[in-house]
PDB file of N, CA and C in Angstrom:
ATOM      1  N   UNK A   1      20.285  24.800  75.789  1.00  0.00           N
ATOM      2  CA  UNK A   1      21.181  25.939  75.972  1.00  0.00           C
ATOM      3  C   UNK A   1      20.491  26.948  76.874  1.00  0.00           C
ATOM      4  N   UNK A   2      21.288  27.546  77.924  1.00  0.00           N
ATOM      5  CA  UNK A   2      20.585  28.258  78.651  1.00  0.00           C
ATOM      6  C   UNK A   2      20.952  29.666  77.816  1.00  0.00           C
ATOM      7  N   UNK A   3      19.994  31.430  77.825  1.00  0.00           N
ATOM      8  CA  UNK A   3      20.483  32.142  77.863  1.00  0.00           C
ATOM      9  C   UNK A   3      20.523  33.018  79.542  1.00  0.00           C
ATOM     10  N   UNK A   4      21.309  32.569  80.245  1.00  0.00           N
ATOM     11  CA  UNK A   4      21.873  33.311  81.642  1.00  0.00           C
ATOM     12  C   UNK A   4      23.052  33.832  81.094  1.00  0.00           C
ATOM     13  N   UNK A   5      23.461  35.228  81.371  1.00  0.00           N
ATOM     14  CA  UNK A   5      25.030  35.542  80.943  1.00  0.00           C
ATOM     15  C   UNK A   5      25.189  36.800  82.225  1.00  0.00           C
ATOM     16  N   UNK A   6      25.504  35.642  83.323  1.00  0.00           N
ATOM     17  CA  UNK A   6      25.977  36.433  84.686  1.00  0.00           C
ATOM     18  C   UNK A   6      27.171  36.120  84.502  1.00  0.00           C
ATOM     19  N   UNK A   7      27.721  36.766  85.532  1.00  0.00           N
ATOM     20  CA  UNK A   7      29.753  37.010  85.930  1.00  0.00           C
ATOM     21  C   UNK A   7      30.083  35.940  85.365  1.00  0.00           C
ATOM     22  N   UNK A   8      29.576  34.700  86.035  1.00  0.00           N
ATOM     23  CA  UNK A   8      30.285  33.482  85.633  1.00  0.00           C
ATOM     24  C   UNK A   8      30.175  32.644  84.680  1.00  0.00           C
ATOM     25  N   UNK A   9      29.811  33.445  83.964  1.00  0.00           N
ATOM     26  CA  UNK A   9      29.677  32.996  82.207  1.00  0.00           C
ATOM     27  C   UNK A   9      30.977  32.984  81.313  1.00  0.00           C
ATOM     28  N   UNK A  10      31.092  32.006  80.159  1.00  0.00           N
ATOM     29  CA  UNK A  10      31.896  32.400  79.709  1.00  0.00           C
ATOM     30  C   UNK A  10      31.907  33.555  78.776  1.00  0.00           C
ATOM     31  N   UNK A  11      33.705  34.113  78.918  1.00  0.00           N
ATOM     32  CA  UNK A  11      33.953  35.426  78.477  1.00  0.00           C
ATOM     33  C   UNK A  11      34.490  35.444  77.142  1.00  0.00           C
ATOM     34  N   UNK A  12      34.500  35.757  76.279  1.00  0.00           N
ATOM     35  CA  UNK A  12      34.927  35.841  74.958  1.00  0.00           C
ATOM     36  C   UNK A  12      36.268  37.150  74.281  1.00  0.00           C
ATOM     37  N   UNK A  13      36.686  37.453  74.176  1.00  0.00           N
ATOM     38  CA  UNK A  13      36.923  38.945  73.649  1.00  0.00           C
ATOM     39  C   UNK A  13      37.044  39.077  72.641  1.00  0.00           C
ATOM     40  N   UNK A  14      36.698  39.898  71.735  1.00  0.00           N
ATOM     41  CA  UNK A  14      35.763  39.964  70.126  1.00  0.00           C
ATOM     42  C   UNK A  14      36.531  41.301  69.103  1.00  0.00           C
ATOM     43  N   UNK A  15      36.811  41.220  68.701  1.00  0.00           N
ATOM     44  CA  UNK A  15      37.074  42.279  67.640  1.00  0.00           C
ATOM     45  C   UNK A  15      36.116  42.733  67.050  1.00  0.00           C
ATOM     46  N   UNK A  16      36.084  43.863  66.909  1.00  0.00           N
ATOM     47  CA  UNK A  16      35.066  44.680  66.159  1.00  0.00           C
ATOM     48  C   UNK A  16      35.144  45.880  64.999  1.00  0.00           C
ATOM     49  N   UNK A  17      34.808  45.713  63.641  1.00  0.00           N
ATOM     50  CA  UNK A  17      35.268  46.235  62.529  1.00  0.00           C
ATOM     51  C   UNK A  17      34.608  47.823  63.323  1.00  0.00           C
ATOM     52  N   UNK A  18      35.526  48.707  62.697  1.00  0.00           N
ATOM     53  CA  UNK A  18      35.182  50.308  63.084  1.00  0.00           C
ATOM     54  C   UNK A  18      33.401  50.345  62.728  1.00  0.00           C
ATOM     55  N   UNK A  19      33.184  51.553  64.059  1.00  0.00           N
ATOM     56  CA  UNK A  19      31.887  51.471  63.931  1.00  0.00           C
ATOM     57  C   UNK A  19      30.781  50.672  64.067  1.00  0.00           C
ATOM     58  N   UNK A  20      31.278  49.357  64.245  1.00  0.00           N
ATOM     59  CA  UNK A  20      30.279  48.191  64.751  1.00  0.00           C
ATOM     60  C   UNK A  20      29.528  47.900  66.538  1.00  0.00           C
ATOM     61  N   UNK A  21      30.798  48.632  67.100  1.00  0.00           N
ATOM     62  CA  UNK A  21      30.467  48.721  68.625  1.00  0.00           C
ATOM     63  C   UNK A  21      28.930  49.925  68.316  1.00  0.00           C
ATOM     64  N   UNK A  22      29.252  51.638  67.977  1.00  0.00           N
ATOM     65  CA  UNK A  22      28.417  52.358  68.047  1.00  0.00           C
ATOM     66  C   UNK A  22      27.227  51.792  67.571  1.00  0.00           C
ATOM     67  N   UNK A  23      26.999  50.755  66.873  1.00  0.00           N
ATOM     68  CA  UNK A  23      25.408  50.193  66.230  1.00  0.00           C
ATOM     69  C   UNK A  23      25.523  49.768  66.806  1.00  0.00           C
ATOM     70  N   UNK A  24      25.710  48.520  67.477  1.00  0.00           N
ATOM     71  CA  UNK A  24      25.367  48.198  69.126  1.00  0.00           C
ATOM     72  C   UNK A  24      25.139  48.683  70.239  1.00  0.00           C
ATOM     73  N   UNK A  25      25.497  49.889  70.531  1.00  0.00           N
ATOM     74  CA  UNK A  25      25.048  50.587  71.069  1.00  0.00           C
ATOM     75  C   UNK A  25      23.811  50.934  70.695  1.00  0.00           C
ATOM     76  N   UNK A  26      23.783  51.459  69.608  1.00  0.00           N
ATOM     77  CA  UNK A  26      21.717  51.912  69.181  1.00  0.00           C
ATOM     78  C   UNK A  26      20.821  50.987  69.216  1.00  0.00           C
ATOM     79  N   UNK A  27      21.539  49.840  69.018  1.00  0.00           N
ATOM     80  CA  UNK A  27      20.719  49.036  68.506  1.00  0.00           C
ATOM     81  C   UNK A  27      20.239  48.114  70.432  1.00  0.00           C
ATOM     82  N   UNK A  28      21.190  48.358  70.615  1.00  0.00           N
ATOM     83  CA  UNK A  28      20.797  47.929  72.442  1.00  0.00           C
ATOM     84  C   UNK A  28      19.790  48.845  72.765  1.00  0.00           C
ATOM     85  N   UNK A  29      20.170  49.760  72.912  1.00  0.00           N
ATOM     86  CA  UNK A  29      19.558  51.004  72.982  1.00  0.00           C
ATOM     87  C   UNK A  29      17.805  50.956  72.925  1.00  0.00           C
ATOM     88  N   UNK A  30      18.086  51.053  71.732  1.00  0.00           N
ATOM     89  CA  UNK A  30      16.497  51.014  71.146  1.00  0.00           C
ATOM     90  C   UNK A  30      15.789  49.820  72.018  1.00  0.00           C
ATOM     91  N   UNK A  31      16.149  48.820  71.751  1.00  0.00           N
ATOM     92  CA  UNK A  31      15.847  47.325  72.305  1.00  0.00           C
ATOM     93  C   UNK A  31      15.686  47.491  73.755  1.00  0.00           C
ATOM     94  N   UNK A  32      16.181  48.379  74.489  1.00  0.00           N
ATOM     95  CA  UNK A  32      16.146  48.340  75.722  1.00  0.00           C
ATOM     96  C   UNK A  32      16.531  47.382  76.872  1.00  0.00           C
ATOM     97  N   UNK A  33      17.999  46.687  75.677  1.00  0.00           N
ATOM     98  CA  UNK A  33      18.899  46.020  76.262  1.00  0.00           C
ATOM     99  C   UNK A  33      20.324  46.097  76.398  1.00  0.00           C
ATOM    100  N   UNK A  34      21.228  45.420  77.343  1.00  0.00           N
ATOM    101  CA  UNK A  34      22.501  45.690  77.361  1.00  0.00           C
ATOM    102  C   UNK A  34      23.437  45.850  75.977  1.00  0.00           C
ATOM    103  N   UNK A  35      24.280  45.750  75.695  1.00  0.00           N
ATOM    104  CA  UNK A  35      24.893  45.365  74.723  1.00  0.00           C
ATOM    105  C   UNK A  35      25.085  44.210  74.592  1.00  0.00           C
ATOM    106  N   UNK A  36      25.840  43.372  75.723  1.00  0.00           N
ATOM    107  CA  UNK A  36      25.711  42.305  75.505  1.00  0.00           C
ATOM    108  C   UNK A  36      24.611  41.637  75.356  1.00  0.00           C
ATOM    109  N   UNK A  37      23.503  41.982  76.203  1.00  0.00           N
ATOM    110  CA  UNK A  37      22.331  41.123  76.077  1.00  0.00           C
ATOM    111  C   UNK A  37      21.561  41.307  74.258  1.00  0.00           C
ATOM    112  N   UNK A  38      22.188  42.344  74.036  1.00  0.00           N
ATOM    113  CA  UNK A  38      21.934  42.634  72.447  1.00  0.00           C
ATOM    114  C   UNK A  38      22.526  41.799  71.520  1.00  0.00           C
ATOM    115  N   UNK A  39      23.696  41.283  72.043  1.00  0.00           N
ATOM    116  CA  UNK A  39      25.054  40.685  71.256  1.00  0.00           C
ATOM    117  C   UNK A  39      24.325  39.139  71.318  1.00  0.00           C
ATOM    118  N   UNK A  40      24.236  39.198  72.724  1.00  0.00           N
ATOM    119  CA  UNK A  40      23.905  37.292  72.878  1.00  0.00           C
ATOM    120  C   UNK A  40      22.408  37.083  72.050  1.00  0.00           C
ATOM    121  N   UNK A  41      21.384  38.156  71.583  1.00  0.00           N
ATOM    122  CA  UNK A  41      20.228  37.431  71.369  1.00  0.00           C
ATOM    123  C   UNK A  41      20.564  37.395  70.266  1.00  0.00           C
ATOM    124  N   UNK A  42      21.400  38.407  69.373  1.00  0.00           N
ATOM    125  CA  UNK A  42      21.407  38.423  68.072  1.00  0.00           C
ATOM    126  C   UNK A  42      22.052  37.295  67.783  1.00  0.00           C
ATOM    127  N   UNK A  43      22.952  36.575  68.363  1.00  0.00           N
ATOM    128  CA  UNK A  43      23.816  35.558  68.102  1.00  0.00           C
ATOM    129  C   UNK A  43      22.939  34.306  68.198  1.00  0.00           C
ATOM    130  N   UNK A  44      22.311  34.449  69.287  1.00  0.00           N
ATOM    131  CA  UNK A  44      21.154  32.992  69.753  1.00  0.00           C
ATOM    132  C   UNK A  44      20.135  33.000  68.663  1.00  0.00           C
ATOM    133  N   UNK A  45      19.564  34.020  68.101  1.00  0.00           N
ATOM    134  CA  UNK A  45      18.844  33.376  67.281  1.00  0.00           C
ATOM    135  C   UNK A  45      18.898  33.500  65.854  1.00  0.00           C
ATOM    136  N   UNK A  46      20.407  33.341  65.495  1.00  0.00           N
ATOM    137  CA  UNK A  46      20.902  32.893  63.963  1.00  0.00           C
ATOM    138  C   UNK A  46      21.200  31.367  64.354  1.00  0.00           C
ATOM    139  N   UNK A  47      21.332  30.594  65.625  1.00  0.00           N
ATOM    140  CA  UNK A  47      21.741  29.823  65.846  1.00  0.00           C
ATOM    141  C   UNK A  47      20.552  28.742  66.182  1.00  0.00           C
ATOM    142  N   UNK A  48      19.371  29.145  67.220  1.00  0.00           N
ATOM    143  CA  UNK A  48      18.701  28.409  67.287  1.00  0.00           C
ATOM    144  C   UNK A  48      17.300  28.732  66.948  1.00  0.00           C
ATOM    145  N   UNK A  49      16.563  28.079  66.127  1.00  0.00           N
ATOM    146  CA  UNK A  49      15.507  29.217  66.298  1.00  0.00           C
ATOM    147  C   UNK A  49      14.151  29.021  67.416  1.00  0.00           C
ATOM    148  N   UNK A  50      14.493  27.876  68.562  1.00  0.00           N
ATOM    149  CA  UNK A  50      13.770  28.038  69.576  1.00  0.00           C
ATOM    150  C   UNK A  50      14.395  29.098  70.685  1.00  0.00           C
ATOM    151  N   UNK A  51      15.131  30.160  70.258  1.00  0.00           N
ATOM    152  CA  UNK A  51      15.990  30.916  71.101  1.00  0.00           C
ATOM    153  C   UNK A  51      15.076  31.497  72.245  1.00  0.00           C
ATOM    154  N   UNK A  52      14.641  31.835  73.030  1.00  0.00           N
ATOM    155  CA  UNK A  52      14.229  32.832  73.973  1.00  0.00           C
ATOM    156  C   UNK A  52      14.577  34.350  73.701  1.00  0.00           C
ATOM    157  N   UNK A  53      14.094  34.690  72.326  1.00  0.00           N
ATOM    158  CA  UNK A  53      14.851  36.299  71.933  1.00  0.00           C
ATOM    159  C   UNK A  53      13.771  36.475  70.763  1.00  0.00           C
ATOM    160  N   UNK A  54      13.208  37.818  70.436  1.00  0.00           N
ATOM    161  CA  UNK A  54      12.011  38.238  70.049  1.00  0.00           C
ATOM    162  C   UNK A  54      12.378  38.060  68.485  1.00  0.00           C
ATOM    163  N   UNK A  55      11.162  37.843  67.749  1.00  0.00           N
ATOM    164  CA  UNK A  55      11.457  37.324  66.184  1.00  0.00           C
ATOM    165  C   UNK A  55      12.123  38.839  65.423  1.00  0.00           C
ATOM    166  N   UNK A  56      11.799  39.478  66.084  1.00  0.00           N
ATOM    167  CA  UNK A  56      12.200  41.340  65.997  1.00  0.00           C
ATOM    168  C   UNK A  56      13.944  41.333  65.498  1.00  0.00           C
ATOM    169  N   UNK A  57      14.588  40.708  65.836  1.00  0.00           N
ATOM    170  CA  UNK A  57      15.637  40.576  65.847  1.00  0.00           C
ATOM    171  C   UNK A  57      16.387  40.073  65.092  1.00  0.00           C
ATOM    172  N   UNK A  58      15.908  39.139  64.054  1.00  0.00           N
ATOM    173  CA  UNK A  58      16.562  38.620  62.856  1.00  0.00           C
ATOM    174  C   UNK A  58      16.309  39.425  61.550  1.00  0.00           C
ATOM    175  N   UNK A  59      14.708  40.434  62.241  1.00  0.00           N
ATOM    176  CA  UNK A  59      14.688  40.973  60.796  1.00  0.00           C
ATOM    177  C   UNK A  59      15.067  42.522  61.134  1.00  0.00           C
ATOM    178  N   UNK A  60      15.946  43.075  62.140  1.00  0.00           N
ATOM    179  CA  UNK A  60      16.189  44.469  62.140  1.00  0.00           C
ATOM    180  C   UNK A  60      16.969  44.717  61.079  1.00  0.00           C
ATOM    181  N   UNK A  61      16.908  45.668  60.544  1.00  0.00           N
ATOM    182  CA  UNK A  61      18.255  46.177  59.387  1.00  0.00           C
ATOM    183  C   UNK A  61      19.294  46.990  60.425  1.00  0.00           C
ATOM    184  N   UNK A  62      20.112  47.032  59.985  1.00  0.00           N
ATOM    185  CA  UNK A  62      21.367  48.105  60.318  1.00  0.00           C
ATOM    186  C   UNK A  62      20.978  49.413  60.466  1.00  0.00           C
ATOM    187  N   UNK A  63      20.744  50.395  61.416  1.00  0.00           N
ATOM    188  CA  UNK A  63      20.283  51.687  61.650  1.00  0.00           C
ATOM    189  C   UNK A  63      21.303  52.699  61.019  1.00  0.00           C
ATOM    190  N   UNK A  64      22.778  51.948  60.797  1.00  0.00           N
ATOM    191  CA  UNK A  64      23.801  53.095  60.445  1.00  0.00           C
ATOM    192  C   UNK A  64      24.655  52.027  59.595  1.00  0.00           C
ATOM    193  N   UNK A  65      25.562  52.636  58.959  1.00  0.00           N
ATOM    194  CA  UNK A  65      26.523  52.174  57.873  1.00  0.00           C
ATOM    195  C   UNK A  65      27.984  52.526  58.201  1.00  0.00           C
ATOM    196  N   UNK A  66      28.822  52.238  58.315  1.00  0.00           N
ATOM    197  CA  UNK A  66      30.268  52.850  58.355  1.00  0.00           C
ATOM    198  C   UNK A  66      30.521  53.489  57.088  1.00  0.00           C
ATOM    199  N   UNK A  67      31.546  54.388  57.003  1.00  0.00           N
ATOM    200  CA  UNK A  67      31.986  54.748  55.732  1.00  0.00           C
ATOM    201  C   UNK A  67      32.537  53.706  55.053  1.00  0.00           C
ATOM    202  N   UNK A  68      33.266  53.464  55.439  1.00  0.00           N
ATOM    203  CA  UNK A  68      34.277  51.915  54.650  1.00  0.00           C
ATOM    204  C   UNK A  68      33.452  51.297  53.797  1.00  0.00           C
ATOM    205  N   UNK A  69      32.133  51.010  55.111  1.00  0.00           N
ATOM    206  CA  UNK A  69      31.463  49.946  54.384  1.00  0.00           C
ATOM    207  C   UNK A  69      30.308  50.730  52.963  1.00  0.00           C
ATOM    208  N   UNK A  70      30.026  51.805  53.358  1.00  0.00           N
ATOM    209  CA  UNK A  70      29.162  52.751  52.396  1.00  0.00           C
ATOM    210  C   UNK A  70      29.899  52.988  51.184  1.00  0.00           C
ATOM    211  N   UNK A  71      31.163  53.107  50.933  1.00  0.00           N
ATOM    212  CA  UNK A  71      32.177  53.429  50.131  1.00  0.00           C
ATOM    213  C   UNK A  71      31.848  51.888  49.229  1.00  0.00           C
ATOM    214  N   UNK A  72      32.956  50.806  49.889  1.00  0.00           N
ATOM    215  CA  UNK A  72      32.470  49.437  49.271  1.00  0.00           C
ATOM    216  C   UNK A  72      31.113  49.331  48.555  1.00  0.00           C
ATOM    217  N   UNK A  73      30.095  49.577  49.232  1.00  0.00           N
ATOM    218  CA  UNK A  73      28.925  49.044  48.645  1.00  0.00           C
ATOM    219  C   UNK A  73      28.713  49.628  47.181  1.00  0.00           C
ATOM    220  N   UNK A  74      28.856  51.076  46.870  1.00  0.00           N
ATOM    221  CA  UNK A  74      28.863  51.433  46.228  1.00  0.00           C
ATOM    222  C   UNK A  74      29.784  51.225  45.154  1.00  0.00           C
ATOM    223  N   UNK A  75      30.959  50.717  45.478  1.00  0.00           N
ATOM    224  CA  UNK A  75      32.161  50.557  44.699  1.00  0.00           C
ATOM    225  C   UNK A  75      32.815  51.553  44.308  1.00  0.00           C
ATOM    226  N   UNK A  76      33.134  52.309  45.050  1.00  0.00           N
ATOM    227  CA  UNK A  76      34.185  53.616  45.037  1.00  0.00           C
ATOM    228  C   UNK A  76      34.524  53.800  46.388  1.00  0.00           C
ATOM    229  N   UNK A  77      35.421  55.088  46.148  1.00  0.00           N
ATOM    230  CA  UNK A  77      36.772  55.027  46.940  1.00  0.00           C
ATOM    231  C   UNK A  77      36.208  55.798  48.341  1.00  0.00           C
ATOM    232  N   UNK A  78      36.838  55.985  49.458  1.00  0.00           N
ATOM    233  CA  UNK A  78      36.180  56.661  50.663  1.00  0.00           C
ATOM    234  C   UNK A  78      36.590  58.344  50.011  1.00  0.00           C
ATOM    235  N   UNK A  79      37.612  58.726  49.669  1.00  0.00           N
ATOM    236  CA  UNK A  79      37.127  60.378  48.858  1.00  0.00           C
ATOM    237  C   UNK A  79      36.068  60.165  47.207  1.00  0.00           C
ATOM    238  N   UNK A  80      35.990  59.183  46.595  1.00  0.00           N
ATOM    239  CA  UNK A  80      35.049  59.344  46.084  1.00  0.00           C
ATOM    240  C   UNK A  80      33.620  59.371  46.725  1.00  0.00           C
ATOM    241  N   UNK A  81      33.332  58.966  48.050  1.00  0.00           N
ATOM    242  CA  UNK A  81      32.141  58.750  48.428  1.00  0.00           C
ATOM    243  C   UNK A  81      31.896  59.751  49.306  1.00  0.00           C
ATOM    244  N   UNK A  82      32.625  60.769  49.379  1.00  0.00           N
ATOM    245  CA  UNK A  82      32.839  62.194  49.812  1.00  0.00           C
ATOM    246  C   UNK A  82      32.324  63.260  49.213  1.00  0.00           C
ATOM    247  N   UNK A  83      32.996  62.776  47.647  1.00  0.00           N
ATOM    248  CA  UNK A  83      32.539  63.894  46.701  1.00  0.00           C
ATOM    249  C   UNK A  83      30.677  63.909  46.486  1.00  0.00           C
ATOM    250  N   UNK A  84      30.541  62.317  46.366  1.00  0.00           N
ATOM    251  CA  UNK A  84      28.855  61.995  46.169  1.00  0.00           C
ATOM    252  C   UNK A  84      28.459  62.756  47.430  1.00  0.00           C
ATOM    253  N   UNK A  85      28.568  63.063  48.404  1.00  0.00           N
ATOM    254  CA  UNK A  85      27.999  63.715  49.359  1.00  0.00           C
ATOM    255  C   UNK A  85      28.322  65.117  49.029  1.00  0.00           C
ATOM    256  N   UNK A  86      29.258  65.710  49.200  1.00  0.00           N
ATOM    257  CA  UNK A  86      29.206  67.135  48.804  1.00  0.00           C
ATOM    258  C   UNK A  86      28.807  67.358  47.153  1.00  0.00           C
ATOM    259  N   UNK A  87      28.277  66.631  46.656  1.00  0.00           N
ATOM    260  CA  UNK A  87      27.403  66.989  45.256  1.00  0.00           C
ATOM    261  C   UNK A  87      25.859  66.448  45.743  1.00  0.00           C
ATOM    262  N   UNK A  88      25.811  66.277  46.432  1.00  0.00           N
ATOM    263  CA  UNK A  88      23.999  66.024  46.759  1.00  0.00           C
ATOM    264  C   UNK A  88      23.405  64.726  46.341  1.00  0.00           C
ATOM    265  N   UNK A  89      24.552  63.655  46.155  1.00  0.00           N
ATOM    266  CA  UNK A  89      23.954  62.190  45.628  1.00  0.00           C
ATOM    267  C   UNK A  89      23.450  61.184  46.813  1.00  0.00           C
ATOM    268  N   UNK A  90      24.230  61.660  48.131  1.00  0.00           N
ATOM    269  CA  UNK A  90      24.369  60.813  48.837  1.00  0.00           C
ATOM    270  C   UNK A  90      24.155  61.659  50.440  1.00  0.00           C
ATOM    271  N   UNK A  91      23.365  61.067  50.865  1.00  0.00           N
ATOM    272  CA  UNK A  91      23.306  61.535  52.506  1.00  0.00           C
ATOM    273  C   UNK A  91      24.061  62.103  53.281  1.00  0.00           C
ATOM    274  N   UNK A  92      24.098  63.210  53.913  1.00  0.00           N
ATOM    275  CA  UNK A  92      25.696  63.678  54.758  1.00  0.00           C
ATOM    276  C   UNK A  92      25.371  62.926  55.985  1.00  0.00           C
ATOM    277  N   UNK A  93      26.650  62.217  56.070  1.00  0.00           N
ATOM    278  CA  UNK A  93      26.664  61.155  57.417  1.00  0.00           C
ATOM    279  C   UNK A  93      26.594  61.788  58.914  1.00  0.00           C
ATOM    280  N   UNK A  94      26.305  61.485  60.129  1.00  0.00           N
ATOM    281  CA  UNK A  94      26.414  61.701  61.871  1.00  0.00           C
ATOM    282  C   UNK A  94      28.095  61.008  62.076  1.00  0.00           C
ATOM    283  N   UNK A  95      28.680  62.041  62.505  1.00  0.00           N
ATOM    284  CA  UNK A  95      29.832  62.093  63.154  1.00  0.00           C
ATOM    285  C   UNK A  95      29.749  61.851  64.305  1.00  0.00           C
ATOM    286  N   UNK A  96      30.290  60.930  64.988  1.00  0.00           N
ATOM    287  CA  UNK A  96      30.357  60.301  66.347  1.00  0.00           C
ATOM    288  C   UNK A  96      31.677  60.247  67.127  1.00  0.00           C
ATOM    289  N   UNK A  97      32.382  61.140  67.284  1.00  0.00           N
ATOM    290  CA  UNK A  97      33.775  61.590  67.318  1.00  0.00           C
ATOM    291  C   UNK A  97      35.023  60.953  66.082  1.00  0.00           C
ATOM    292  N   UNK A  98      35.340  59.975  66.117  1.00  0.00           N
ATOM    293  CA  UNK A  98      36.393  59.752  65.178  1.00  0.00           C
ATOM    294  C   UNK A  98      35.620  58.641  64.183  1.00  0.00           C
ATOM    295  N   UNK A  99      34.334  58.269  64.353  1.00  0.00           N
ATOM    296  CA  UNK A  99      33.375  57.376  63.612  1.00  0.00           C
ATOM    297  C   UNK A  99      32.079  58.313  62.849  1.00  0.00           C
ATOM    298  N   UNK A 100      32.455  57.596  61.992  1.00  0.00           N
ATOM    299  CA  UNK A 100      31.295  58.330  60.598  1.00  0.00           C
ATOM    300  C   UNK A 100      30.440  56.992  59.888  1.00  0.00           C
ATOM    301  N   UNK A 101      28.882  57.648  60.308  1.00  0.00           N
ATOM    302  CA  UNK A 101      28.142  56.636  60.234  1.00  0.00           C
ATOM    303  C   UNK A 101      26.865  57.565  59.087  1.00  0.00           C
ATOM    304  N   UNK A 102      26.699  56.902  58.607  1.00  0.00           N
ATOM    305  CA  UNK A 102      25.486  57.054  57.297  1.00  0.00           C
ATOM    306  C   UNK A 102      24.042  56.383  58.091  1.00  0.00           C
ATOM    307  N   UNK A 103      22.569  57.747  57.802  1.00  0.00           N
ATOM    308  CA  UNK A 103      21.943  57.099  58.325  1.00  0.00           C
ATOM    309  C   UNK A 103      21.164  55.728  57.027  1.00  0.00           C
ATOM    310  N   UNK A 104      21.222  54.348  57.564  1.00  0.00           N
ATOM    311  CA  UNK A 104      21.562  53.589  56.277  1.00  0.00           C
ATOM    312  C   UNK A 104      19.454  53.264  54.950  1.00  0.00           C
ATOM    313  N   UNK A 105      18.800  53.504  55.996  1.00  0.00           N
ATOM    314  CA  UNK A 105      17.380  53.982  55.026  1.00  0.00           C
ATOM    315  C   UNK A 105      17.554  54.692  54.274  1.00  0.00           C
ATOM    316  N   UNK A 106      18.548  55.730  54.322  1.00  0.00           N
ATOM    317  CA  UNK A 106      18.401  56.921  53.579  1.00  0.00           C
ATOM    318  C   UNK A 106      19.351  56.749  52.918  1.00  0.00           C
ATOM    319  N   UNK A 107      20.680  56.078  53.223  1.00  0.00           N
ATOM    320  CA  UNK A 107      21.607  55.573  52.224  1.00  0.00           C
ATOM    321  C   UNK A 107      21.462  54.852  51.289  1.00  0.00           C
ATOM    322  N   UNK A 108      20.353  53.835  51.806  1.00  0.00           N
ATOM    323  CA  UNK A 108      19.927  52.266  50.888  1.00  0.00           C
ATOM    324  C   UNK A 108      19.097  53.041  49.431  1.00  0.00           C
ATOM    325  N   UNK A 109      18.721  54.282  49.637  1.00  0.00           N
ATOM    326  CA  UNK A 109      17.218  54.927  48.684  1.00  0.00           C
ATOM    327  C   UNK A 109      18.264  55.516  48.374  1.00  0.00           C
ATOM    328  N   UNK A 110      19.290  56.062  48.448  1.00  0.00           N
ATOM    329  CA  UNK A 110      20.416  56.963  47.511  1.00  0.00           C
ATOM    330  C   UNK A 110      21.994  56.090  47.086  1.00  0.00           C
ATOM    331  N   UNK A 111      21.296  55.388  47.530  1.00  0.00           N
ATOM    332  CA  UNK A 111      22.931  54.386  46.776  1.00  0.00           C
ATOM    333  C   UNK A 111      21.467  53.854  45.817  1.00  0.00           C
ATOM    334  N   UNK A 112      20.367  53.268  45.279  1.00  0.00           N
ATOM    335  CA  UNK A 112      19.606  52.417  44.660  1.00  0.00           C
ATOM    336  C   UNK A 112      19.815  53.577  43.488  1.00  0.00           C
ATOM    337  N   UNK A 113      19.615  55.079  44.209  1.00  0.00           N
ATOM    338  CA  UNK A 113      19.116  55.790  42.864  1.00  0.00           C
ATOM    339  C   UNK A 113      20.853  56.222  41.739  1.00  0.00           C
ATOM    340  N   UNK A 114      21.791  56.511  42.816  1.00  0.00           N
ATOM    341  CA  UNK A 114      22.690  56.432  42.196  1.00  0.00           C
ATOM    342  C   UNK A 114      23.516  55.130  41.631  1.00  0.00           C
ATOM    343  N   UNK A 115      23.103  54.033  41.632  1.00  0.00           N
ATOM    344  CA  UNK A 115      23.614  52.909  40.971  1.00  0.00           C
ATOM    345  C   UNK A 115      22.852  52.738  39.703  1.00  0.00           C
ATOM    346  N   UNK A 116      21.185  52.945  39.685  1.00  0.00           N
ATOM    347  CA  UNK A 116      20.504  53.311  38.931  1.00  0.00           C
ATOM    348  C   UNK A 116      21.444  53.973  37.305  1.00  0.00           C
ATOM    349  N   UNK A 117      21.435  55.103  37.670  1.00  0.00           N
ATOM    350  CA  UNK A 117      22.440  56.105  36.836  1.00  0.00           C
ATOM    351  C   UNK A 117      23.486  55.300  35.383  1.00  0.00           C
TER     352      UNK A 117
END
């Protein structure tokens, strides 16, 4: 398998659950790669593991959380997981215009202590 992903590659078009593009973005970001080139390594090496893509990459965690998904984890509702924030249980999330993202280290240590409970 080659990884080349010039023009004449094939094109895909992908759906993406809210908030999943913006962590791709950071997460390119950080990496100091495209998005796509972020997209294709992460994909290449769940798939092969002689991939040409740094071992860095299977073990990154998630830098941010969606609400949806922060809500779920916890098992309550997106205004219950509102209230845990305006009572001091839970991290106040980065607003990214119409996307609300939890920073998720700090979520993972306050969802542990409030499940705890």
């Amino acid at each position: 398998m080659t990884n080349n992903t010039g023009r004449d590659s094939d094109k895909f078009m992908l759906r993406l659950p809210e908030g999943m593009r913006h962590e791709i973005k950071v997460a390119a970001d950080h990496s100091g790669r495209s998005m796509n080139a972020e997209i294709v390594a992460r994909l290449g090496a769940t798939f092969d593991k002689e991939f040409d893509a740094p071992v860095e990459i299977v073990q990154i965690k998630p830098i941010s959380i969606s609400k949806q998904n922060a809500a779920a984890l916890l098992g309550v509702s997106q205004p219950e997981l509102d209230l845990l924030v305006e009572q001091g249980f839970i991290p106040r999330p980065k607003v990214a215009g119409t996307i609300i993202l939890y920073p998720a280290k700090e979520f993972e240590s306050a969802a542990r202590r409030f499940l705890a409970d």
